[in-house]
N, C-alpha and C. Protein backbone atom coordinates (compact mmCIF):
# COMPACT_ATOMS: atom_id res chain seq x y z
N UNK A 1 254.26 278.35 57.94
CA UNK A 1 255.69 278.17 57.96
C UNK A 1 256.34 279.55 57.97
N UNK A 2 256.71 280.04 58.94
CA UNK A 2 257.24 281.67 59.32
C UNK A 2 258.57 281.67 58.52
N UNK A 3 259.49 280.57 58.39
CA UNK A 3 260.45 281.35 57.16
C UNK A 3 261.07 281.42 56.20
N UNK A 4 259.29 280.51 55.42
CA UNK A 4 259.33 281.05 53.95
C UNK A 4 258.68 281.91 53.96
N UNK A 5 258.92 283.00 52.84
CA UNK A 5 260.07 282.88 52.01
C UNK A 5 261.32 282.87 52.21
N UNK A 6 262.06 281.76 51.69
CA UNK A 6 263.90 281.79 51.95
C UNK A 6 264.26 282.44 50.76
N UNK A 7 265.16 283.71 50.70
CA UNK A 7 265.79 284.10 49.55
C UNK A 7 267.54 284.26 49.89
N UNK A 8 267.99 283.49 48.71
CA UNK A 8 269.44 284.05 48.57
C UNK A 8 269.47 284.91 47.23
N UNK A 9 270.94 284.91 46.41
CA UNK A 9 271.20 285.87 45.69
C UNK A 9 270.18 285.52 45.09
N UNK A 10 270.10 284.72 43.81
CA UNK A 10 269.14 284.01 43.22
C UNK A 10 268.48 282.93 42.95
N UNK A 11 267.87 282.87 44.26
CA UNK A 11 266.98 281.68 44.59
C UNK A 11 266.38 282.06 45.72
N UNK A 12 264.78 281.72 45.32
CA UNK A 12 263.86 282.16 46.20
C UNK A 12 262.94 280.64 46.30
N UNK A 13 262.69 280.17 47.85
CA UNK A 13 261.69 278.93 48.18
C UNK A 13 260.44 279.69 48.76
N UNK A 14 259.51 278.95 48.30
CA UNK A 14 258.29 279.73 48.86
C UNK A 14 257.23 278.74 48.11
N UNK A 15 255.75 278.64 49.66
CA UNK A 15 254.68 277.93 49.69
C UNK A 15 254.26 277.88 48.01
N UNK A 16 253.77 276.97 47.43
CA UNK A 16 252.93 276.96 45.82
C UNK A 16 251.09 277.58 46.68
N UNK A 17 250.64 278.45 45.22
CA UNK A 17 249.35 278.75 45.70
C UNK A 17 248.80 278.35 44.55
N UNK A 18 247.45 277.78 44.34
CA UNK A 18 246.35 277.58 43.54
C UNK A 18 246.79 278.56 42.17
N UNK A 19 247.58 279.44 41.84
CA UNK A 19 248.02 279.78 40.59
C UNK A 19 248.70 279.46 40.58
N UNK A 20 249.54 278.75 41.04
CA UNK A 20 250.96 277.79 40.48
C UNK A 20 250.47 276.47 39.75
N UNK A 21 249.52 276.20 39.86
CA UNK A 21 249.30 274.68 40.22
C UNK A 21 249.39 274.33 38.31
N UNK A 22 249.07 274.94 37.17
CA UNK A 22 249.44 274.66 35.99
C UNK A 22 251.18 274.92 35.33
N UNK A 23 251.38 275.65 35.95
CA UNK A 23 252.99 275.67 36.39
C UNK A 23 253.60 274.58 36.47
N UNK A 24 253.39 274.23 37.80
CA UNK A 24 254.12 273.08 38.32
C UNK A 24 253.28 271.97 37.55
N UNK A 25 252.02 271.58 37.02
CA UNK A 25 252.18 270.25 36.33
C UNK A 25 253.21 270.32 35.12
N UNK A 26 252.89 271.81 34.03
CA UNK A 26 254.14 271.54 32.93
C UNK A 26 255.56 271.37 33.81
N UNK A 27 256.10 271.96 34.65
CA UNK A 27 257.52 272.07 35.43
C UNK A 27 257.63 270.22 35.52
N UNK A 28 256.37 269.44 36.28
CA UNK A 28 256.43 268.39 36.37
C UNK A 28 256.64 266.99 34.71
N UNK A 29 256.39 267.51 33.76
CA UNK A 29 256.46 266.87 32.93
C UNK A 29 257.85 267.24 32.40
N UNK A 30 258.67 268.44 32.59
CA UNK A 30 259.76 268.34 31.49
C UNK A 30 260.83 267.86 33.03
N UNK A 31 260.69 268.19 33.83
CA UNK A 31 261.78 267.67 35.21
C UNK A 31 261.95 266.52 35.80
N UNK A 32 260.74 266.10 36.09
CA UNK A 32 259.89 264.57 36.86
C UNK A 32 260.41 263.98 36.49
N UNK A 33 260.74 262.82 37.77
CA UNK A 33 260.85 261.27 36.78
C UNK A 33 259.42 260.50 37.06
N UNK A 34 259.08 259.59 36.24
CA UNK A 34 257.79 259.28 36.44
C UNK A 34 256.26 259.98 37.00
N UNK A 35 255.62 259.60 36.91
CA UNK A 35 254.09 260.03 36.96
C UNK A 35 253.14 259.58 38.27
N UNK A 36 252.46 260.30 38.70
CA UNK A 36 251.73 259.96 39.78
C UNK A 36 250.45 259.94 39.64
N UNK A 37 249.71 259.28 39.95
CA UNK A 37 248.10 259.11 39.90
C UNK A 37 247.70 260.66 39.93
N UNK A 38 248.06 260.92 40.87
CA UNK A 38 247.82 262.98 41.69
C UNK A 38 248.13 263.92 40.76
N UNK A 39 249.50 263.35 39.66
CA UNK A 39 249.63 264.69 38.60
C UNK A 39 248.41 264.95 37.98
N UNK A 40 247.46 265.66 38.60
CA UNK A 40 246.53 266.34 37.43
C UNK A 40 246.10 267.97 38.13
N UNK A 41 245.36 268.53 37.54
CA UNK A 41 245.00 270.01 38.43
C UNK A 41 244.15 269.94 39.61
N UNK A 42 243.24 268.69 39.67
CA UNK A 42 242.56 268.51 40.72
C UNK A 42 243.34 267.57 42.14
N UNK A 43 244.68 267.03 41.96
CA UNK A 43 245.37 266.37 42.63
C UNK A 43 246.54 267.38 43.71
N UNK A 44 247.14 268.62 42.70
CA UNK A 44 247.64 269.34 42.86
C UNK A 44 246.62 270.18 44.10
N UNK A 45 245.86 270.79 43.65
CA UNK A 45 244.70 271.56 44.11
C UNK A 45 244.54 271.07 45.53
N UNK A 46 243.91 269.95 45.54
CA UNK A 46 243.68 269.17 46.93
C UNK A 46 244.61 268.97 47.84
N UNK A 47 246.22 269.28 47.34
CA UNK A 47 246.98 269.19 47.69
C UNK A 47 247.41 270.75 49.07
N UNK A 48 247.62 271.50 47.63
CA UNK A 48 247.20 272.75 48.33
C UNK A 48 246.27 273.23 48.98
N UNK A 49 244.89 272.73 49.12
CA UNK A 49 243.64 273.24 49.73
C UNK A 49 243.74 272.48 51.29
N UNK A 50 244.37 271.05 51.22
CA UNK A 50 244.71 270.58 52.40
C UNK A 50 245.49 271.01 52.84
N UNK A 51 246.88 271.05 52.59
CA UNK A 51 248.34 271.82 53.45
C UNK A 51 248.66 272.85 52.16
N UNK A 52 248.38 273.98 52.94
CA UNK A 52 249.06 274.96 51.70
C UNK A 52 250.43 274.90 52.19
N UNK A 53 251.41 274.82 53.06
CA UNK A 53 252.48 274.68 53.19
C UNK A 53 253.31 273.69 52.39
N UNK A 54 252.46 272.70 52.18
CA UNK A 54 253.44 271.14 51.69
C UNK A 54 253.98 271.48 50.38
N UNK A 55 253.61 271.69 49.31
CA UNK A 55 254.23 271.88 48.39
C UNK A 55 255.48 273.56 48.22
N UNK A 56 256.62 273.24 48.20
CA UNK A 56 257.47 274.28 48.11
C UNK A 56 258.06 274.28 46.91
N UNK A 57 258.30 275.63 46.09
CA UNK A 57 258.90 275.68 44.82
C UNK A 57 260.26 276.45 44.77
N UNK A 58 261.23 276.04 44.25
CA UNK A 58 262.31 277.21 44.16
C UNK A 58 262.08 277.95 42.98
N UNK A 59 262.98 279.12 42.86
CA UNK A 59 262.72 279.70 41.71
C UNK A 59 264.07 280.61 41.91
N UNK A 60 264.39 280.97 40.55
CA UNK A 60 265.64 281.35 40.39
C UNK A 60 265.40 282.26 39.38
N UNK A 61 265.39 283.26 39.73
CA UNK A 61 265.35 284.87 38.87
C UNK A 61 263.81 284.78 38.09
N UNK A 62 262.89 284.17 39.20
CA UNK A 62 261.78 284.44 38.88
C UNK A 62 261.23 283.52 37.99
N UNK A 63 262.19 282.05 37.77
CA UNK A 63 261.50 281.19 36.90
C UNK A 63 261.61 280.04 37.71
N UNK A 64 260.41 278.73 37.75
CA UNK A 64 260.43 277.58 38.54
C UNK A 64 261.79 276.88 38.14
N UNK A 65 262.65 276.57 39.22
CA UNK A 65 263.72 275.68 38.90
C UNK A 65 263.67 274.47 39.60
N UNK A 66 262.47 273.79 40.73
CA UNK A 66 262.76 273.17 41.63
C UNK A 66 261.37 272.97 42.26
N UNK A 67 260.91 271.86 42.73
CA UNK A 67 259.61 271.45 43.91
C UNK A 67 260.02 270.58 44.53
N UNK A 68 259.48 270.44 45.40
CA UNK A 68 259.47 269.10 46.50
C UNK A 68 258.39 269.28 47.42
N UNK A 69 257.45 268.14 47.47
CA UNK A 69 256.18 268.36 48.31
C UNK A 69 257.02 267.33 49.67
N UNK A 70 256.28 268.28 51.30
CA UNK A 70 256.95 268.21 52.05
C UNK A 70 255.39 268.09 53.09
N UNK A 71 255.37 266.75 52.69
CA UNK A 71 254.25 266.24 53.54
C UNK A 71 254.19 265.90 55.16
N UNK A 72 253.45 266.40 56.13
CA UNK A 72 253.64 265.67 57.30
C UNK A 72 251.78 266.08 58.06
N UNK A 73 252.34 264.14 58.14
CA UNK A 73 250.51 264.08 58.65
C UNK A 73 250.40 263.89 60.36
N UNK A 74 251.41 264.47 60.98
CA UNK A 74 251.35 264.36 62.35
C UNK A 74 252.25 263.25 63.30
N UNK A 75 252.53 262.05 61.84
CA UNK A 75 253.08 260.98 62.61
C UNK A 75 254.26 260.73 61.92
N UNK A 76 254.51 260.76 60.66
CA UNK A 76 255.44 260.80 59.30
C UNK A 76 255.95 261.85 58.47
N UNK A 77 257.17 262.25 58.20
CA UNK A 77 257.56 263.42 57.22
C UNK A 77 257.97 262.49 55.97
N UNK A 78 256.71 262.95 54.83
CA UNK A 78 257.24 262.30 53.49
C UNK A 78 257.76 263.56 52.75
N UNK A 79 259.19 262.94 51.81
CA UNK A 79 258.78 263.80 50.76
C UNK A 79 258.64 263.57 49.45
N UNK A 80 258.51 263.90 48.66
CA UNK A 80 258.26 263.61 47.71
C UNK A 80 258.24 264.16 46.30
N UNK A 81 258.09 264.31 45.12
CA UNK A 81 258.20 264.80 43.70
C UNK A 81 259.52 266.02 44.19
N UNK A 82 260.56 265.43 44.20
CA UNK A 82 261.84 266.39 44.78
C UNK A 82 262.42 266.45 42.72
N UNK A 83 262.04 267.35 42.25
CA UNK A 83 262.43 267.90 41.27
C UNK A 83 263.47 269.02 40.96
N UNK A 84 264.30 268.62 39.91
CA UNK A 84 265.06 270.18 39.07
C UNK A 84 265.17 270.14 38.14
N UNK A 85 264.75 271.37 37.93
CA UNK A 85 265.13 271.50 36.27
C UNK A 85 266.22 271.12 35.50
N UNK A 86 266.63 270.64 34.55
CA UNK A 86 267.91 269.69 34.27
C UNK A 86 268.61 271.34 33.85
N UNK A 87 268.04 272.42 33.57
CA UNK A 87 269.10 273.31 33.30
C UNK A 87 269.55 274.47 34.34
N UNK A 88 269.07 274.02 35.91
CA UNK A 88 268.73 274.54 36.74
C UNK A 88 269.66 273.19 38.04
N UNK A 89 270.14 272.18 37.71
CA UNK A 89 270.53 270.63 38.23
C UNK A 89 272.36 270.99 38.57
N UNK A 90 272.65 271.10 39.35
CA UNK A 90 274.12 270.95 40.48
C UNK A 90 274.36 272.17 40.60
N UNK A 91 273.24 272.81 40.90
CA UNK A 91 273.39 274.42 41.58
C UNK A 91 272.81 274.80 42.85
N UNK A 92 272.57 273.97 43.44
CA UNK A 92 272.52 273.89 45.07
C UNK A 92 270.56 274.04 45.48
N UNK A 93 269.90 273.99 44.11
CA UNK A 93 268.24 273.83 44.22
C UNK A 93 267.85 272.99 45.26
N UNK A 94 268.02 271.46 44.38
CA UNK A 94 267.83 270.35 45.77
C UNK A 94 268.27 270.86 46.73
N UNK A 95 269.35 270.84 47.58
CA UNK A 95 269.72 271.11 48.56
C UNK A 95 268.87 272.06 49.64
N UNK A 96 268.45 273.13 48.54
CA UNK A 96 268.02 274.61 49.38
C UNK A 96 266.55 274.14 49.14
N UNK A 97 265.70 273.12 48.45
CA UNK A 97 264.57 272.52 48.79
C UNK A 97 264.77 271.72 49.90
N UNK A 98 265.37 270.84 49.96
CA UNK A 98 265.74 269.70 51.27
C UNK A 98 265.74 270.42 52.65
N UNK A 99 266.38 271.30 52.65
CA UNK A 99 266.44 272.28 53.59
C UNK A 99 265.92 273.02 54.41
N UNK A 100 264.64 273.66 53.09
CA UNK A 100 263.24 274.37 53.67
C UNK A 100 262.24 273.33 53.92
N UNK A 101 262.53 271.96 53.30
CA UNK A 101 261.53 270.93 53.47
C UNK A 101 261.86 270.18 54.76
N UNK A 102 263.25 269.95 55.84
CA UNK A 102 263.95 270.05 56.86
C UNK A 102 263.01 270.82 58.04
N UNK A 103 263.73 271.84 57.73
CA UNK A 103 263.20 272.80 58.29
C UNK A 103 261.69 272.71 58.90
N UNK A 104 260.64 272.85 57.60
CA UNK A 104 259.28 272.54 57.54
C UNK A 104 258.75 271.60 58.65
N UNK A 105 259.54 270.01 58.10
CA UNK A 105 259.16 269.03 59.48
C UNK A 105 259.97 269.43 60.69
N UNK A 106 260.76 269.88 61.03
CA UNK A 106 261.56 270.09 62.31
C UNK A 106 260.55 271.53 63.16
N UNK A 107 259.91 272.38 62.27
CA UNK A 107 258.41 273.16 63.32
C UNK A 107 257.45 272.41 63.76
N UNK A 108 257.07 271.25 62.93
CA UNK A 108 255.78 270.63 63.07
C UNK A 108 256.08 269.12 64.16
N UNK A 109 257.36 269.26 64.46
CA UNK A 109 257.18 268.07 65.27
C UNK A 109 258.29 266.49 64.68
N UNK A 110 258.21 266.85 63.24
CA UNK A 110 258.78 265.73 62.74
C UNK A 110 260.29 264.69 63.39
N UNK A 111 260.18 263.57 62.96
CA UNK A 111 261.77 263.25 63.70
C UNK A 111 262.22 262.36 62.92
N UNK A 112 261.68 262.02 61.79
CA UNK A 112 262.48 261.39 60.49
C UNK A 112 262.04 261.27 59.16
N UNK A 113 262.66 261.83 57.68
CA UNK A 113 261.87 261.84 56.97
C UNK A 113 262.09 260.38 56.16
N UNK A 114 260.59 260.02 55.13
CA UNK A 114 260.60 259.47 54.35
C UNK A 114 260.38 260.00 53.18
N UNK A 115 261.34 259.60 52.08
CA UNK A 115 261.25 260.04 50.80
C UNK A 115 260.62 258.94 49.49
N UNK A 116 260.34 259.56 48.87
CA UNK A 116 259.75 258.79 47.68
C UNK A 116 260.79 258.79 46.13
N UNK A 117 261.43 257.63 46.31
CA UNK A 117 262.63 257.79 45.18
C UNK A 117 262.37 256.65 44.01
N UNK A 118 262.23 257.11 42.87
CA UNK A 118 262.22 255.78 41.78
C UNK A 118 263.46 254.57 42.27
N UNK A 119 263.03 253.69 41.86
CA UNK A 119 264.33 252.84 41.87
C UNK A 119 265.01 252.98 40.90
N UNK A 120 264.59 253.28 39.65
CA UNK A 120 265.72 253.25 38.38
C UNK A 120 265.99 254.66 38.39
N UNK A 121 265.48 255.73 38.88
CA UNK A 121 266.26 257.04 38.70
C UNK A 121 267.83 256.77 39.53
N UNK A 122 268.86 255.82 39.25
CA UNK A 122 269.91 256.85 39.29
C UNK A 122 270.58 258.29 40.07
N UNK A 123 270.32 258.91 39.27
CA UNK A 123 270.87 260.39 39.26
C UNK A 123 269.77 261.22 40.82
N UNK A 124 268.23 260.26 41.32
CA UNK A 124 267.96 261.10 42.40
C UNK A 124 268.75 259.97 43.83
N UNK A 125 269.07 258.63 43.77
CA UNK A 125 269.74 258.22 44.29
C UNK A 125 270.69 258.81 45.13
N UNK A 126 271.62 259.56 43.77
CA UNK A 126 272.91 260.17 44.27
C UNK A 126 272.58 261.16 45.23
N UNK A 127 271.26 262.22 44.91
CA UNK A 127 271.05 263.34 45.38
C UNK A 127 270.56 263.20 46.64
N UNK A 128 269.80 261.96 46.91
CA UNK A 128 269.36 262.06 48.88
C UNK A 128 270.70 261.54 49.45
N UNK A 129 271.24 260.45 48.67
CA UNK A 129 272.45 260.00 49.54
C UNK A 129 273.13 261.20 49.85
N UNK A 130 273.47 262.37 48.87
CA UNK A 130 274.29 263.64 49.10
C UNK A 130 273.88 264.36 50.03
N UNK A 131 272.29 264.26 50.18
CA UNK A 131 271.92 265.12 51.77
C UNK A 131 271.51 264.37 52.82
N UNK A 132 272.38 263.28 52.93
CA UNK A 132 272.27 262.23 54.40
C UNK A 132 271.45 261.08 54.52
N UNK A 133 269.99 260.71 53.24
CA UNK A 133 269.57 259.88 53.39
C UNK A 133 270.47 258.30 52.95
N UNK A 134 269.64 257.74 53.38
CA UNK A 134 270.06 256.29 53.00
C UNK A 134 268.46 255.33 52.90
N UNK A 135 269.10 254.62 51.65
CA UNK A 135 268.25 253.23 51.73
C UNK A 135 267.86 252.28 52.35
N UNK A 136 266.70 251.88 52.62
CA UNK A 136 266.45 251.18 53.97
C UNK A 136 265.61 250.02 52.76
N UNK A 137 266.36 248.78 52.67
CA UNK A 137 265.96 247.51 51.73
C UNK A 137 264.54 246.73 52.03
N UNK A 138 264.77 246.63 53.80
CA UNK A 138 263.85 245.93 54.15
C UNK A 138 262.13 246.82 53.99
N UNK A 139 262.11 247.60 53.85
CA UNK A 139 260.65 248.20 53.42
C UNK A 139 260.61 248.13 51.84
N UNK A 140 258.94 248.03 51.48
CA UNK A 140 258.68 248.22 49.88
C UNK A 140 257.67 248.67 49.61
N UNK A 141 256.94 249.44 48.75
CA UNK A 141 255.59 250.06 49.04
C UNK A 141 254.57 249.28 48.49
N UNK A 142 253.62 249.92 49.01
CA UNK A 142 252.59 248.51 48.41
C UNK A 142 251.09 249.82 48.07
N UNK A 143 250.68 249.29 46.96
CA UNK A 143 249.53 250.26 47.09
C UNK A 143 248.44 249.58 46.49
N UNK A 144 247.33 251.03 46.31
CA UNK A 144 246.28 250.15 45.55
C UNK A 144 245.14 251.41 45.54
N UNK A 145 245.47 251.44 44.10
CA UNK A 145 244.55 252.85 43.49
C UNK A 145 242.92 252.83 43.99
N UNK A 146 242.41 254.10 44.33
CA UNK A 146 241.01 254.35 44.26
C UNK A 146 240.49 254.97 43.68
């Protein structure tokens, strides 16, 4: 991805590397809403060892304020664990993640993203509707752990 790193005054987006990866699980427990099978160091890891691009972190004077993994498998742009720090939250993070995560699928080909949003979070609701997404009712996910 040629242009990360994005820096403004203070805020810098840029690829996560295999030393982030205990970082971002604590970042993920005090920010996150809910839990993913994948939160662990070996989920993270695989993550990065497959697309070192997908996972992007903001950071703001040198401390994590922000992730969003920015998946695309050739046919689909997901994204997903779109986090902020609640003391780091309506200072334009999301946005300038959404953006580089934009961006990201718009080199690789992408032409629409899918996001991964709790239903009871509320407060991330507001935040894709604020950068253009919308709810689409008729889909529901369906899974089944291995």
């Amino acid at each position: 991805m040629s242009e990360l790193p994005i820096r403004s005054a203070s805020l810098a987006i840029r690829c996560a590397t295999p030393a982030d990866i205990s970082g971002v699980l604590r970042f993920w427990g005090e920010a996150a809403e809910g839990t993913s099978v994948s939160d662990d160091y070996d989920g993270v890891a695989g993550l990065i060892s497959r697309d070192p691009e997908a996972l992007l972190l903001a950071e703001r004077d040198g401390v994590l304020a922000g992730t969003v993994i920015a998946g695309f498998d050739g046919w689909r742009c997901s994204a997903y664990r779109l986090a902020v720090h609640p003391d780091h939250r309506r200072r334009g993070v999301a946005t300038a993640l959404m953006d580089a995560a934009e961006q990201r699928f718009i080199s690789l080909g992408g032409r629409r993203v899918d996001a991964m949003v709790l239903e009871a979070n509320e407060t991330a609701h507001h935040t894709w509707a604020a950068a253009g997404y919308h709810r689409e009712n008729h889909w529901r996910r369906w899974v089944k752990p291995l």
